[in-house]
N, C-alpha and C. Protein backbone atom coordinates (compact mmCIF):
# COMPACT_ATOMS: atom_id res chain seq x y z
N UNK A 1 -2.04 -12.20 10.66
CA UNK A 1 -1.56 -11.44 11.79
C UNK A 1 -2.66 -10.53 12.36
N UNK A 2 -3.55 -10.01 11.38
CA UNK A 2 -4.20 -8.96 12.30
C UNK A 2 -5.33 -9.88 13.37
N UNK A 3 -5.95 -10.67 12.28
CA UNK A 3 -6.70 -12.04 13.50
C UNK A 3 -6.00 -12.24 14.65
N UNK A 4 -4.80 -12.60 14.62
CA UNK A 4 -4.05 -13.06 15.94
C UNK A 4 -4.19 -11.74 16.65
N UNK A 5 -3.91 -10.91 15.84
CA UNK A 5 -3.62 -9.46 17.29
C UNK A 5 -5.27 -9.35 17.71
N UNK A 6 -6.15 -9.47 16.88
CA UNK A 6 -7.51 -9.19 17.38
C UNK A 6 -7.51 -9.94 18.71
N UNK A 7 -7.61 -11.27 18.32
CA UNK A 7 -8.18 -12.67 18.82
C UNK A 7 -7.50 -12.37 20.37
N UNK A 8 -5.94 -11.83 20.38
CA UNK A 8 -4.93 -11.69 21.62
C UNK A 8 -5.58 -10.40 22.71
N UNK A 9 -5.80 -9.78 21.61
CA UNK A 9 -5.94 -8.15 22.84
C UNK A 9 -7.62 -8.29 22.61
N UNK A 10 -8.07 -8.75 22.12
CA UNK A 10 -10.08 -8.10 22.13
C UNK A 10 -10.50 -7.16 21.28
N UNK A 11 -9.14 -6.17 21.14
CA UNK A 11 -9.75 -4.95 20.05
C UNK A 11 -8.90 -4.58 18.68
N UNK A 12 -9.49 -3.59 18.00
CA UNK A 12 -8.95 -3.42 16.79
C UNK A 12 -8.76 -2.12 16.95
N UNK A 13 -7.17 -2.12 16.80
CA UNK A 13 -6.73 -0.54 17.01
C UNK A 13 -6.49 0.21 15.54
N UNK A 14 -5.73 1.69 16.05
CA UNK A 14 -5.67 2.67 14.94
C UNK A 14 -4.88 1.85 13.74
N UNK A 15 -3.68 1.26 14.26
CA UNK A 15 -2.97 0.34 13.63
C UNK A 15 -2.24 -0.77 14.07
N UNK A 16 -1.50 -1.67 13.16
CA UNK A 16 -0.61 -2.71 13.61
C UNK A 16 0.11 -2.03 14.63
N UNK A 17 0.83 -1.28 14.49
CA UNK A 17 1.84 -0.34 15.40
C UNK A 17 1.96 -0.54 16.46
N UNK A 18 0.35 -0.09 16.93
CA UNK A 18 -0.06 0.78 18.23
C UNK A 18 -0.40 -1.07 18.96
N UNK A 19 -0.06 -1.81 18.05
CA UNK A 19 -0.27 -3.08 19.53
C UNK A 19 0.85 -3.59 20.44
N UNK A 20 2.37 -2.90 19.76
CA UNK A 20 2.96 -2.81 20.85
C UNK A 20 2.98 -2.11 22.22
N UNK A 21 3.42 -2.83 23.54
CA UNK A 21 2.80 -2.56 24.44
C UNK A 21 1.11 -2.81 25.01
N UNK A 22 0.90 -3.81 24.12
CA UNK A 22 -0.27 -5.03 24.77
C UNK A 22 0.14 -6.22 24.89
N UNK A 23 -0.73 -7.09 24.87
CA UNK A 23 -0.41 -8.04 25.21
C UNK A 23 -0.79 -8.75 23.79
N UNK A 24 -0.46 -8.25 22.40
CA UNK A 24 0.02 -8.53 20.98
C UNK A 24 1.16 -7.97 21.16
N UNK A 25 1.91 -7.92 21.88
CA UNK A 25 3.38 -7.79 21.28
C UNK A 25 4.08 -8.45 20.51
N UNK A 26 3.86 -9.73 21.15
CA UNK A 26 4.97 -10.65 20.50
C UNK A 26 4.40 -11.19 19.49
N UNK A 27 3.03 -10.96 19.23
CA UNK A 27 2.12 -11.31 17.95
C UNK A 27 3.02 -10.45 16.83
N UNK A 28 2.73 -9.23 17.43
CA UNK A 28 3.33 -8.32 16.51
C UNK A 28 4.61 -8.44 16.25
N UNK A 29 5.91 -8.58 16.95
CA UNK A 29 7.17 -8.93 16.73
C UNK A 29 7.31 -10.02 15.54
N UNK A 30 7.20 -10.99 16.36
CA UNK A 30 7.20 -12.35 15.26
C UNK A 30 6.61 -12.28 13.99
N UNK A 31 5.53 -12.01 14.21
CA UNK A 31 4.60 -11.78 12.64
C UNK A 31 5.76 -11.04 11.78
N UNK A 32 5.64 -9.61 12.09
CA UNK A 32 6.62 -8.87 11.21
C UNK A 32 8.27 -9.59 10.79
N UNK A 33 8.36 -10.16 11.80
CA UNK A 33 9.61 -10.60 11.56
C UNK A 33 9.58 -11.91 10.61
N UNK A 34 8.70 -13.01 10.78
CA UNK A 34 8.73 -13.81 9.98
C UNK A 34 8.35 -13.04 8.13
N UNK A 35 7.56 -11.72 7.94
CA UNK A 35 7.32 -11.60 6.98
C UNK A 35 8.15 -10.98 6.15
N UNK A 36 9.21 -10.25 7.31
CA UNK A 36 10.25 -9.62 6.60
C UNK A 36 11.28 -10.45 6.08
N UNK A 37 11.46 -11.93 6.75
CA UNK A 37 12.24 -12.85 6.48
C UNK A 37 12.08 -13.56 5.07
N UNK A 38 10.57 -13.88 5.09
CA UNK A 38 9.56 -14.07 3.33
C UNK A 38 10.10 -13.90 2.70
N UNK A 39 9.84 -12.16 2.50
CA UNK A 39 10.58 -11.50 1.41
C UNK A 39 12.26 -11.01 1.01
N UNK A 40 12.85 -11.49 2.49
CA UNK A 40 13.87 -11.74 2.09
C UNK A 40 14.40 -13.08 1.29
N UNK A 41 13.51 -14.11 1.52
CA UNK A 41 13.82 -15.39 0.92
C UNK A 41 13.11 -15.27 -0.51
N UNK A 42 12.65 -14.53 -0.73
CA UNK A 42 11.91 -14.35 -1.90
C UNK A 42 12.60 -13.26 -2.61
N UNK A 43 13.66 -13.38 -2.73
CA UNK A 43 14.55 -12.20 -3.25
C UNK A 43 13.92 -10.30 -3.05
N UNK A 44 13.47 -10.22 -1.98
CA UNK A 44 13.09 -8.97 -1.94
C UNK A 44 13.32 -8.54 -0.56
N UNK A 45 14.56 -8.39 -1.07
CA UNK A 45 15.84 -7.96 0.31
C UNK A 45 15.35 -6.71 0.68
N UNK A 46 14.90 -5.73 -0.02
CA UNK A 46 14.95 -4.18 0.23
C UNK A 46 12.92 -4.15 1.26
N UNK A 47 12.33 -5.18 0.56
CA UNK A 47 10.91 -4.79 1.54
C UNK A 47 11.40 -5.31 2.76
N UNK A 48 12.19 -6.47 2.88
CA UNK A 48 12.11 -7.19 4.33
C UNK A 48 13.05 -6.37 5.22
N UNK A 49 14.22 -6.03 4.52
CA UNK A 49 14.86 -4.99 5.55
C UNK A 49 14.26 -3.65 5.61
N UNK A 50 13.35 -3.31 5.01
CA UNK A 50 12.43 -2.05 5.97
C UNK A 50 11.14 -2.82 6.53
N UNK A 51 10.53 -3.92 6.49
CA UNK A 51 9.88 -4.27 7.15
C UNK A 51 10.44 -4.97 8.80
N UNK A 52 11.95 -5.41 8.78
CA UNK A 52 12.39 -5.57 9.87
C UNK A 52 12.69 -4.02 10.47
N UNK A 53 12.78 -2.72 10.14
CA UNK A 53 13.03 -2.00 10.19
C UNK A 53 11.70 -1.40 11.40
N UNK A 54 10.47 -1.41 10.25
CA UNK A 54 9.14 -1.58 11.09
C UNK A 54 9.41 -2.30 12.30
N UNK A 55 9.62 -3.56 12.57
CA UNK A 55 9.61 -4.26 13.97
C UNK A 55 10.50 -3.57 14.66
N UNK A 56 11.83 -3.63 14.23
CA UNK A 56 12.80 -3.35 15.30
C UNK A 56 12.53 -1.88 16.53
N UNK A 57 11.94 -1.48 15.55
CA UNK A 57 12.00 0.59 16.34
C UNK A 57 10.37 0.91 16.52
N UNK A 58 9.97 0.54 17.53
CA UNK A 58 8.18 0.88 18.15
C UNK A 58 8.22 2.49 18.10
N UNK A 59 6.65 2.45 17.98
CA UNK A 59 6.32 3.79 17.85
C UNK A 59 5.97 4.50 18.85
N UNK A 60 6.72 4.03 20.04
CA UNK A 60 6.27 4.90 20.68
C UNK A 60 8.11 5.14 21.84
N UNK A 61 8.94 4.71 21.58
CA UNK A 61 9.67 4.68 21.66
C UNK A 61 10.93 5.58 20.05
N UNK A 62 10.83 5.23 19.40
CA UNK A 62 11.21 5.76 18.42
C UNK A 62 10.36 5.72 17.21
N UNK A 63 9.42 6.77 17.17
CA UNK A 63 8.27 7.31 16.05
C UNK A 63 8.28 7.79 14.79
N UNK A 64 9.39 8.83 14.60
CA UNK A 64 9.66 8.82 13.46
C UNK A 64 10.57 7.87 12.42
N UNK A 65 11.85 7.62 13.09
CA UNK A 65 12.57 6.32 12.40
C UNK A 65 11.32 5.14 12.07
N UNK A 66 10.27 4.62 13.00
CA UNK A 66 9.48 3.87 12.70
C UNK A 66 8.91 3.72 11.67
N UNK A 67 7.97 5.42 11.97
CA UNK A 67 7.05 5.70 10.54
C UNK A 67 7.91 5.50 8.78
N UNK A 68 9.14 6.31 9.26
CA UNK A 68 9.91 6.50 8.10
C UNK A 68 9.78 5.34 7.38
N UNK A 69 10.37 3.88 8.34
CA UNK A 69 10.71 2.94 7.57
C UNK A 69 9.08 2.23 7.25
N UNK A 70 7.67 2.82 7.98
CA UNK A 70 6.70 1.72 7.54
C UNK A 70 6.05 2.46 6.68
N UNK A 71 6.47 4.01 6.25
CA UNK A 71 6.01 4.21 4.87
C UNK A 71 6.62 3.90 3.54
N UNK A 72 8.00 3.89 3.99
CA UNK A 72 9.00 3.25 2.65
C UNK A 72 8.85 1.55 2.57
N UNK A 73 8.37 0.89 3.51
CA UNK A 73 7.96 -0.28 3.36
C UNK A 73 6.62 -0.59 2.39
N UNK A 74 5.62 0.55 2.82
CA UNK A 74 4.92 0.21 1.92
C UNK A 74 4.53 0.86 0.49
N UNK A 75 5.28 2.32 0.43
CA UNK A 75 5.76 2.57 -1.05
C UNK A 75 6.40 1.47 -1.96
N UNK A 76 7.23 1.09 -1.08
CA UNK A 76 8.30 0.30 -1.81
C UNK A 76 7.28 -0.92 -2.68
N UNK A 77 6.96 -1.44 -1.92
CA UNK A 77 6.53 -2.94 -1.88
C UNK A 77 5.48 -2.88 -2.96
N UNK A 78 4.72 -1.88 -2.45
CA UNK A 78 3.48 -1.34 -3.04
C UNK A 78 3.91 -0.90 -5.28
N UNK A 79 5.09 -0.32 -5.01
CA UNK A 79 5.51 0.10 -6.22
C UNK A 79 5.84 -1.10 -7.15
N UNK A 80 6.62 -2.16 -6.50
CA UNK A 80 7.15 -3.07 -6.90
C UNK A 80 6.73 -4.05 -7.48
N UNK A 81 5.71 -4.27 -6.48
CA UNK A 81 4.29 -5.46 -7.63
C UNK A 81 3.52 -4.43 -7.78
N UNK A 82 3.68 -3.10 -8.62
CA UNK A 82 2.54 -2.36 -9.43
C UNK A 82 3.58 -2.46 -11.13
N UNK A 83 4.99 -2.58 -10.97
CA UNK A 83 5.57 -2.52 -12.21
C UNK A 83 6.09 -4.22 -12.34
N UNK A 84 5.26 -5.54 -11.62
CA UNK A 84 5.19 -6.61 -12.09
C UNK A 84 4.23 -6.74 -13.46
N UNK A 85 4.64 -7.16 -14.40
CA UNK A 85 3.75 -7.20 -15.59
C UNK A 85 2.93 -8.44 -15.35
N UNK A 86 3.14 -9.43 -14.63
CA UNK A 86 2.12 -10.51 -14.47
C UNK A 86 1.09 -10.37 -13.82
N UNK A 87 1.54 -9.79 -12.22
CA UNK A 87 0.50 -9.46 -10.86
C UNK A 87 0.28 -7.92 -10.68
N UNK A 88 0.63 -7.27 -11.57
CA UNK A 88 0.68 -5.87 -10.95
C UNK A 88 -0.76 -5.09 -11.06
N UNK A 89 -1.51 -6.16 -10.59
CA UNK A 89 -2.65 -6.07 -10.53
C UNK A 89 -3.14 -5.86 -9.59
N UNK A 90 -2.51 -6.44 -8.67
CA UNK A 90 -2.56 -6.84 -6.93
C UNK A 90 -2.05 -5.14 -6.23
N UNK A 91 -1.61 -4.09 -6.99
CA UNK A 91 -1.23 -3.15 -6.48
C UNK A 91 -2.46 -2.23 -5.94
N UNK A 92 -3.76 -2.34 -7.05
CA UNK A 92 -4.48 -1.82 -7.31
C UNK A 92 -5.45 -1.25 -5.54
N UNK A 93 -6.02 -2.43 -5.43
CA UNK A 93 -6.46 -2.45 -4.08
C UNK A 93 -5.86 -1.91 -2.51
N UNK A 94 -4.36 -1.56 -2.94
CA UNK A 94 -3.60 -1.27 -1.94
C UNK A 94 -4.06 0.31 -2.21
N UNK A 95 -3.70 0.84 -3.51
CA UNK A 95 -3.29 1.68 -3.90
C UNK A 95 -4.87 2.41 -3.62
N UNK A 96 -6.05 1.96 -3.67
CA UNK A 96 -7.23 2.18 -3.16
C UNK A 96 -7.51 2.45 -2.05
N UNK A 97 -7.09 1.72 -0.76
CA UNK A 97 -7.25 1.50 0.58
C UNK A 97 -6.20 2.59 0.93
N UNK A 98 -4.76 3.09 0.27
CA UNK A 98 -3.76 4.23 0.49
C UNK A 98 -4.82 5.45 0.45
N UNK A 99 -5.48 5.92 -0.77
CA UNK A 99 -6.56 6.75 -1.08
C UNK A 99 -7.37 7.09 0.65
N UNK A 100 -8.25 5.36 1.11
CA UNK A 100 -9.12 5.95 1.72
C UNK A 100 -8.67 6.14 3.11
N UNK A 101 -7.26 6.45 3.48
CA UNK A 101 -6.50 6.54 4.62
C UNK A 101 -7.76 7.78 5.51
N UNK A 102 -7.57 8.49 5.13
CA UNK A 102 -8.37 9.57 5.57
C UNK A 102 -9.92 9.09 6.28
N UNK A 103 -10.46 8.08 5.53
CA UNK A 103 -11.65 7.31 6.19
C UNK A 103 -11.58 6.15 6.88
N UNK A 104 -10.63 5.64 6.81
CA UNK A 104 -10.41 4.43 7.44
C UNK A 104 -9.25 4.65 8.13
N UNK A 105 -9.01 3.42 9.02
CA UNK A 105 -8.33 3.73 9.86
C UNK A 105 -6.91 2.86 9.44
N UNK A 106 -5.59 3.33 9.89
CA UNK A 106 -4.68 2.91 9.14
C UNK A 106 -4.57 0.84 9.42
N UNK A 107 -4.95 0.71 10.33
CA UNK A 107 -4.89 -0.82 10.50
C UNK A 107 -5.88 -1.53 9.41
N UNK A 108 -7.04 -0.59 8.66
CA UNK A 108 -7.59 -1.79 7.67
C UNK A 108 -6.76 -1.32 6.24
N UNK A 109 -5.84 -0.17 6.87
CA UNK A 109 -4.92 -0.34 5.28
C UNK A 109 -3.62 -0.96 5.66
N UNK A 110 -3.80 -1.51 6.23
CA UNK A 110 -2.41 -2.05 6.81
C UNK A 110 -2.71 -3.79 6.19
N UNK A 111 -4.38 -3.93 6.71
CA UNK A 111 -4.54 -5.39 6.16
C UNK A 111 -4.84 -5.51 4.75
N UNK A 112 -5.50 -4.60 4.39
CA UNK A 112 -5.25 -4.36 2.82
C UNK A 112 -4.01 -4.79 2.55
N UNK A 113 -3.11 -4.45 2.59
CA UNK A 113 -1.49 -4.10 2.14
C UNK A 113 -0.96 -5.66 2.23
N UNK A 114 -0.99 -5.77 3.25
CA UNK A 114 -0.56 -7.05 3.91
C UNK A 114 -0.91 -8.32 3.24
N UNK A 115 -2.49 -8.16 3.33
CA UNK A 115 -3.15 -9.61 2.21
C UNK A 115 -2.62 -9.68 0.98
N UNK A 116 -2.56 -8.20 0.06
CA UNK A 116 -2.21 -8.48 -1.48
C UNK A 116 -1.03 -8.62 -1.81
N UNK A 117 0.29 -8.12 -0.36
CA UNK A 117 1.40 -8.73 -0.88
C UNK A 117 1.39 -10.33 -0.34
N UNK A 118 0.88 -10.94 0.48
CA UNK A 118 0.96 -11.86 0.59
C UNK A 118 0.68 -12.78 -0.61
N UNK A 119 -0.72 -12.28 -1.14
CA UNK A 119 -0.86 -12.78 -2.17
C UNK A 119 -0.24 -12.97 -3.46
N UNK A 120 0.60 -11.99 -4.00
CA UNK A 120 1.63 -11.17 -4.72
C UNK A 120 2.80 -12.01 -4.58
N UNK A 121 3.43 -12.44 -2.91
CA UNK A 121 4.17 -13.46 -2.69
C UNK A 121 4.08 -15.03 -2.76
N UNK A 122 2.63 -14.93 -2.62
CA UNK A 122 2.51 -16.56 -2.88
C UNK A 122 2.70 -16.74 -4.59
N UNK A 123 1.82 -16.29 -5.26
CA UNK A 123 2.17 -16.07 -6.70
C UNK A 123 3.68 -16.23 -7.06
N UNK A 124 4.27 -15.22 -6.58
CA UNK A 124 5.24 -15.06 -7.20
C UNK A 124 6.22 -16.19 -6.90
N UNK A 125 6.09 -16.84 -5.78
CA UNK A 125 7.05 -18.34 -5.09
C UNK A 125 6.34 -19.59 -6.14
N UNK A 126 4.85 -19.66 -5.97
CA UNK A 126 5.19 -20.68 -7.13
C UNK A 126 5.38 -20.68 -8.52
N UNK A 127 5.58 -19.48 -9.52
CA UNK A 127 5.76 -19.00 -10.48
C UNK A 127 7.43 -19.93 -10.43
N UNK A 128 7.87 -18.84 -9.39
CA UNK A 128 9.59 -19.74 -9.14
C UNK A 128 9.59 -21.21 -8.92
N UNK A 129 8.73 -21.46 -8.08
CA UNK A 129 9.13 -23.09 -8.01
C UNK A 129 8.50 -24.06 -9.01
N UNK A 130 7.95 -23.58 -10.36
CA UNK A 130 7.61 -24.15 -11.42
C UNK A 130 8.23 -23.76 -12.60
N UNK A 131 9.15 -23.16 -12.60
CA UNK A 131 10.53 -22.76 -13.50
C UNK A 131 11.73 -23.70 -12.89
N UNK A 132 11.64 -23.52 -11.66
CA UNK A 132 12.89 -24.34 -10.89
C UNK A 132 12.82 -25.88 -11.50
N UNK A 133 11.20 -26.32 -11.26
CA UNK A 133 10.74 -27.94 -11.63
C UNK A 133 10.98 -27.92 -12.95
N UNK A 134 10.75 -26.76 -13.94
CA UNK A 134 11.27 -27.20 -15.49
C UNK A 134 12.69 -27.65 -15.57
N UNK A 135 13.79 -26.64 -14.80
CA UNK A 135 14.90 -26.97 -15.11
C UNK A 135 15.38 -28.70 -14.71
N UNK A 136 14.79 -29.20 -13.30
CA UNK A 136 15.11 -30.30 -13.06
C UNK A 136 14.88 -31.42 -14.27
């Protein structure tokens, strides 16, 4: 997603957020929405409904409900594969890039965040779909 929003608007803003109202909107809509859907299919009902939470309410239209839900999105998420005993490894780097908020700008902790749960999710889907193949 952040490639697409680059590749769409030309630049790299403060954050994902702030590309609503370019012409990444619907980069941004969809993206979020397909990822909140992920983790809803991936039994992680509680990140995807604050990550749909994130899409639904722009920040510049409704800012705090926004923020609210895209910091509990990424506490949450962030917490969740840190008390995985297999991957909770993958927390680490988030939990680094949270640190250098202050120097960086929130969109490369946003892709931080973003890559290691992705990663965190891919893991964790075929973990499931090679338990599923034992039972067959």
């Amino acid at each position: 997603m952040p490639i697409a929003l680059y590749f769409q608007t030309g630049t790299i803003k403060y954050s994902f957020s702030t590309y609503h109202g370019t012409d990444g909107t619907y980069i941004l809509m969809i993206g979020l929405l397909l990822v909140s859907i992920s983790f809803m299919v991936t039994e992680n009902i509680t990140s995807g409904i604050l990550l749909t939470g994130v899409a639904l309410f722009n920040t510049y239209d409704y800012e705090i409900t926004h923020n609210v839900f895209a910091i509990s999105f990424f506490i949450y998420t962030t917490f969740l594969i840190a008390k995985d005993k297999r991957y909770g490894y993958l927390s680490i780097p988030v939990l680094i890039a949270a640190a250098l908020i202050p120097y960086i700008t929130l969109f490369w902790f946003e892709c931080v965040g973003v890559l290691f749960f992705a990663i965190h999710s891919t893991l964790y889907s075929i973990k499931k779909l090679r338990l599923y193949k034992k039972k067959i």
